[in-house]
Protein backbone atom coordinates (compact mmCIF):
# COMPACT_ATOMS: atom_id res chain seq x y z
CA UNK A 1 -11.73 -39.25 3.50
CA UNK A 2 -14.78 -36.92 3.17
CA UNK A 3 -13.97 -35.01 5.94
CA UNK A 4 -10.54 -34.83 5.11
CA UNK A 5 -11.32 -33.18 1.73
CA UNK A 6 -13.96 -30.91 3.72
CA UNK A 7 -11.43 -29.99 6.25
CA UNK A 8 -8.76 -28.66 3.14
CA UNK A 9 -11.09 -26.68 1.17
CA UNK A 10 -12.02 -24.94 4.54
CA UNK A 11 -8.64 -24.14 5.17
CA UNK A 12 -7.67 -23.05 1.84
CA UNK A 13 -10.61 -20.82 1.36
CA UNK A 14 -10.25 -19.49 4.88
CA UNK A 15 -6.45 -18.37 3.61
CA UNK A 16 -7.60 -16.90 0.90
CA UNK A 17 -9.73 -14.45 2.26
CA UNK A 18 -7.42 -13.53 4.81
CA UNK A 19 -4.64 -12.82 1.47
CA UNK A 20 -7.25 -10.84 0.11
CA UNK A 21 -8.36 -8.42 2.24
CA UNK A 22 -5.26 -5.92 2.22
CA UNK A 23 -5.40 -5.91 -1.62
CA UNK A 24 -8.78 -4.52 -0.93
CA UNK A 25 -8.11 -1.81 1.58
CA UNK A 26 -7.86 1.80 0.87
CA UNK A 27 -5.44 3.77 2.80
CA UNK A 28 -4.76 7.40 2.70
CA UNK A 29 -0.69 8.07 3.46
CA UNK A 30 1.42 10.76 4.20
CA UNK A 31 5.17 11.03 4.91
CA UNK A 32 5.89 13.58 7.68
CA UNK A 33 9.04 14.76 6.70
CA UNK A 34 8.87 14.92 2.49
CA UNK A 35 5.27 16.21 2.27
CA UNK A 36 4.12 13.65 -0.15
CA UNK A 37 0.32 12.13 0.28
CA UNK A 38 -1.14 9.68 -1.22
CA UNK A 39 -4.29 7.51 -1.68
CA UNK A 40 -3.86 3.82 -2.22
CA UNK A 41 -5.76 1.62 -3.19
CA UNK A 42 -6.29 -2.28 -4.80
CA UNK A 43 -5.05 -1.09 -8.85
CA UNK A 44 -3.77 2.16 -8.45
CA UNK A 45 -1.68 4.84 -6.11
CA UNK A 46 -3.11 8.67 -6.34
CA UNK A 47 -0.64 11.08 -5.35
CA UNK A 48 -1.94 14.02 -3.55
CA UNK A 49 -0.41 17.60 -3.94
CA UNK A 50 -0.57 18.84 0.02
CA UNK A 51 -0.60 22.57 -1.10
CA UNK A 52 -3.95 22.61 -2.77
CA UNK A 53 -7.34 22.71 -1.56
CA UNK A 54 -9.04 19.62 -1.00
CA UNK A 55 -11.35 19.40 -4.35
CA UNK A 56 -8.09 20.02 -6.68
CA UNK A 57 -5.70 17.94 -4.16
CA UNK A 58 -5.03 14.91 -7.16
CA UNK A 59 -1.62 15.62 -8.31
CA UNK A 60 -0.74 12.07 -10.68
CA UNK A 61 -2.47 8.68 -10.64
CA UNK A 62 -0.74 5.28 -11.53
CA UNK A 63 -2.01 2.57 -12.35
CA UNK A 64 -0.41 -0.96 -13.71
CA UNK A 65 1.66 -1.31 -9.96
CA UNK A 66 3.17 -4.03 -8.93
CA UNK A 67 1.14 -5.25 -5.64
CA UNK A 68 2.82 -7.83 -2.68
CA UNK A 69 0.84 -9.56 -0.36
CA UNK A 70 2.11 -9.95 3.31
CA UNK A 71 -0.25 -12.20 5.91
CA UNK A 72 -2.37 -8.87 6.27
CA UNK A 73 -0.18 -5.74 4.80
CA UNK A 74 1.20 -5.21 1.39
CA UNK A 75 4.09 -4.10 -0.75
CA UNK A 76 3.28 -1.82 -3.85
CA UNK A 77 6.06 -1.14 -5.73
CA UNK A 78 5.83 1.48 -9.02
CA UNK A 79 7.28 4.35 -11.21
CA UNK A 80 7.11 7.71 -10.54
CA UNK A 81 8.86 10.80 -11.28
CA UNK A 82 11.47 8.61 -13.10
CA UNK A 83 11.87 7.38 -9.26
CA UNK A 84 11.42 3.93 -8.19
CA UNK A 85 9.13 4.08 -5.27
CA UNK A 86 7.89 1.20 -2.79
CA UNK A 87 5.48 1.60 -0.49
CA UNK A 88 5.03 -0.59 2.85
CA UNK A 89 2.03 -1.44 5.43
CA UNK A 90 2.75 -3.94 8.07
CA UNK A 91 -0.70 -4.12 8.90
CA UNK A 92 -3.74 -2.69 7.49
CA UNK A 93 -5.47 -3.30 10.73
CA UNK A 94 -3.64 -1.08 12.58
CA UNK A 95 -1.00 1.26 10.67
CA UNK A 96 2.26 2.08 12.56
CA UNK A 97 4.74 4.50 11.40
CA UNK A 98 7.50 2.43 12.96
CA UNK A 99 6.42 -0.40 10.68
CA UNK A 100 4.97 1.46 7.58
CA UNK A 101 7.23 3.47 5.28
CA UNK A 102 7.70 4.74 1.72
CA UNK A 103 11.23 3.84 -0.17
CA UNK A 104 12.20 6.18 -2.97
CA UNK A 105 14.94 5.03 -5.00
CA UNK A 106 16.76 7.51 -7.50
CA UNK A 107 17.78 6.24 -11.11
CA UNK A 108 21.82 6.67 -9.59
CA UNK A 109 20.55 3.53 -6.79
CA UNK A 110 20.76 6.57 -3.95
CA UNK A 111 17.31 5.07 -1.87
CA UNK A 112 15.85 7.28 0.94
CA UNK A 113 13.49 5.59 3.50
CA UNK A 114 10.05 7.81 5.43
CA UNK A 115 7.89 6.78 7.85
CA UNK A 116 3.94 7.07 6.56
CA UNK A 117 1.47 7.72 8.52
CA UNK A 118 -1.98 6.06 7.14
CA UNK A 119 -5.05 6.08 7.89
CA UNK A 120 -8.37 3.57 6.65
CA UNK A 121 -10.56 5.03 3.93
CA UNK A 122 -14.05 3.60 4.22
């Protein structure tokens, strides 16, 4: 019975630090096609204005986002703009812009869908 118990908690804690890891990771994003960047990270999304130099590059940071966590991506989902916008990594291991993308829906329900292109922040 000992071993049985043993055997669980191992298990369980070895699943939960698999479902934590992407809420830890810090990505930097950009869409190709909309010229939006941004930094993400566990509590908040920092949108980046692409036009300014690198020190003076934070445009708006939110915090207070709702966070999703999928085997080893995530779903963050928050307000900006008066736009609904999700963003989605398949993988934090190894970002894809066939898998990763950024969902902007307008107030009227019209939703547009870009591929991101992210990169690891160490």
């Amino acid at each position: 019975m000992k071993t049985l118990l043993t055997l669980f908690l191992t298990i369980m804690s070895l699943s939960a630090y698999t479902a934590v890891a992407p809420a830890k990771a810090k990505m930097v994003c950009h869409t190709p096609r909309l010229d939006k960047a941004f930094v993400v990270s566990a509590t908040q999304v920092t949108f980046l204005d692409e036009t300014q130099p690198e020190a003076d590059r934070q445009l708006a940071s939110i915090e207070g986002i709702r966070t999703k966590i999928n085997g080893s991506g995530f779903t963050k989902i928050m307000n900006f703009e008066g736009q609904k916008h999700t963003i989605h990594v398949d993988d934090v291991n190894s970002p894809s812009q066939v898998n990763d993308y950024l969902v902007i829906k307008s107030r009227e329900g019209h939703e547009l869908t870009y591929p991101l292109d992210c990169s690891s922040v160490n």
